[in-house]
Protein backbone atom coordinates (compact mmCIF):
# COMPACT_ATOMS: atom_id res chain seq x y z
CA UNK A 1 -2.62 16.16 4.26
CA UNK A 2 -5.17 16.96 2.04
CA UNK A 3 -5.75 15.03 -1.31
CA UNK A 4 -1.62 13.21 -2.08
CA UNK A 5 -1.60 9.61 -2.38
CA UNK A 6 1.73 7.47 -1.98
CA UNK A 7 2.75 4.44 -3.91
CA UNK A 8 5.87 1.89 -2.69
CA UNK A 9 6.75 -1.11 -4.49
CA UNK A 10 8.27 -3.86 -2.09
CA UNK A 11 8.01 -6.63 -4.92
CA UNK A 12 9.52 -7.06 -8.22
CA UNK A 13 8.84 -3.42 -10.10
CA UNK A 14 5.41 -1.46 -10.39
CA UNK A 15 4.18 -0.53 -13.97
CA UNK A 16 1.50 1.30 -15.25
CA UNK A 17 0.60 3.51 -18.38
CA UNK A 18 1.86 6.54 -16.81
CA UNK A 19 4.81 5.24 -15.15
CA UNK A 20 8.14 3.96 -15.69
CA UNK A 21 9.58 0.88 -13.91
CA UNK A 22 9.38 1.65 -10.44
CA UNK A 23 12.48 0.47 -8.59
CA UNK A 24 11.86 -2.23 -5.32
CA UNK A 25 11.20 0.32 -2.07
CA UNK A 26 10.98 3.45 -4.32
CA UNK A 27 7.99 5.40 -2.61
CA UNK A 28 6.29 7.92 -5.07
CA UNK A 29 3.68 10.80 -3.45
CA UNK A 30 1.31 12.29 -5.79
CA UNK A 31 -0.93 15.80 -5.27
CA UNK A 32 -4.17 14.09 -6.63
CA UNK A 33 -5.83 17.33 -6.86
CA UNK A 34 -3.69 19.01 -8.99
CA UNK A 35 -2.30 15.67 -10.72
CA UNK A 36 -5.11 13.14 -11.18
CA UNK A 37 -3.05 11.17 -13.61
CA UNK A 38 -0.20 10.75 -11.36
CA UNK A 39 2.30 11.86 -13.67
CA UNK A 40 4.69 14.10 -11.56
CA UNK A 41 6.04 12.55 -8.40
CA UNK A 42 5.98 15.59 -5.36
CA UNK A 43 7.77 13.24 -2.94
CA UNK A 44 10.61 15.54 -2.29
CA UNK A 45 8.54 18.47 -1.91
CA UNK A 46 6.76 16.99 1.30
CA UNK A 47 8.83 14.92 3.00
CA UNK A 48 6.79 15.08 5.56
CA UNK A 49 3.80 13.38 4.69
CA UNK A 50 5.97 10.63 3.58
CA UNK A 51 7.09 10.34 7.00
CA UNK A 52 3.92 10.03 8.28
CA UNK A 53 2.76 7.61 5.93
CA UNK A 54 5.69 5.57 6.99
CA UNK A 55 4.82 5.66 10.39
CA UNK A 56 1.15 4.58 9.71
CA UNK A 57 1.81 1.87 7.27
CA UNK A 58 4.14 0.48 10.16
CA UNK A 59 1.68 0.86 13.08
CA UNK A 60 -0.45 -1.38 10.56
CA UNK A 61 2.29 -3.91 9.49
CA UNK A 62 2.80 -4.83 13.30
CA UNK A 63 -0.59 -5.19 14.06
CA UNK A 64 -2.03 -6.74 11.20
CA UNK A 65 0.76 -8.38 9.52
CA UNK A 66 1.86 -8.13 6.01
CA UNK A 67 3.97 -10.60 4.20
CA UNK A 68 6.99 -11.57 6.07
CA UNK A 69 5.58 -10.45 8.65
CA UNK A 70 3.48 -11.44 11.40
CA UNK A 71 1.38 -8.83 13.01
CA UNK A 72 0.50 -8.79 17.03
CA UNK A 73 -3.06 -9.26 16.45
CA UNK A 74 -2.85 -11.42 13.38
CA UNK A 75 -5.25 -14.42 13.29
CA UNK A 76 -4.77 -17.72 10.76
CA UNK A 77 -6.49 -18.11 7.51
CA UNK A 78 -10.09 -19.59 8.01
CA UNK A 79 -10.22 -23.50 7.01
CA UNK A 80 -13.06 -25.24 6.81
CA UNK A 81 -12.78 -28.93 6.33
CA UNK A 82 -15.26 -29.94 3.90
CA UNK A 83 -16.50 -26.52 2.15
CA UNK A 84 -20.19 -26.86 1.03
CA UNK A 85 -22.07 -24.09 -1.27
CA UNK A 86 -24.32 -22.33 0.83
CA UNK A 87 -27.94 -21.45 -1.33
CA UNK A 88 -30.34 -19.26 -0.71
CA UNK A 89 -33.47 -19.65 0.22
């Protein structure tokens, strides 16, 4: 896949210098090589590597969880009942 990064925004809208307001779901794919400022979105020139990234970022959501959902191998937050500062010695 070589050096593209993807961005999706599932809350609210995304925002940054370079970027407009990113719409909720909108997945953007960058060629960080050629585009280090991640100006020009190359999403529909490889739909496939979107795909795949899809299919990753799911095989992760189900396993780990994510919010919303719980993930197969998801354990609770740690809780300790009466947190102490722990000093070096």
């Amino acid at each position: 896949m070589g050096k593209l990064e993807v961005s999706f925004t599932f809350e609210g809208t995304y925002q940054r210098p370079s970027l407009p307001d990113t719409e909720v779901g909108e997945a953007r794919l960058y060629n960080l090589a050629n585009d280090l400022s991640e100006t020009t979105n190359v999403i529909d020139k490889h739909p496939e590597v979107v795909t795949k990234m899809n299919q990753w970022i799911e095989q992760v959501r189900s396993d780990m969880g994510d919010w919303g959902c719980e993930g197969r191998n998801q354990r609770p937050a740690g809780i300790i009942d009466e947190p102490f500062p722990r000093l070096l010695k």
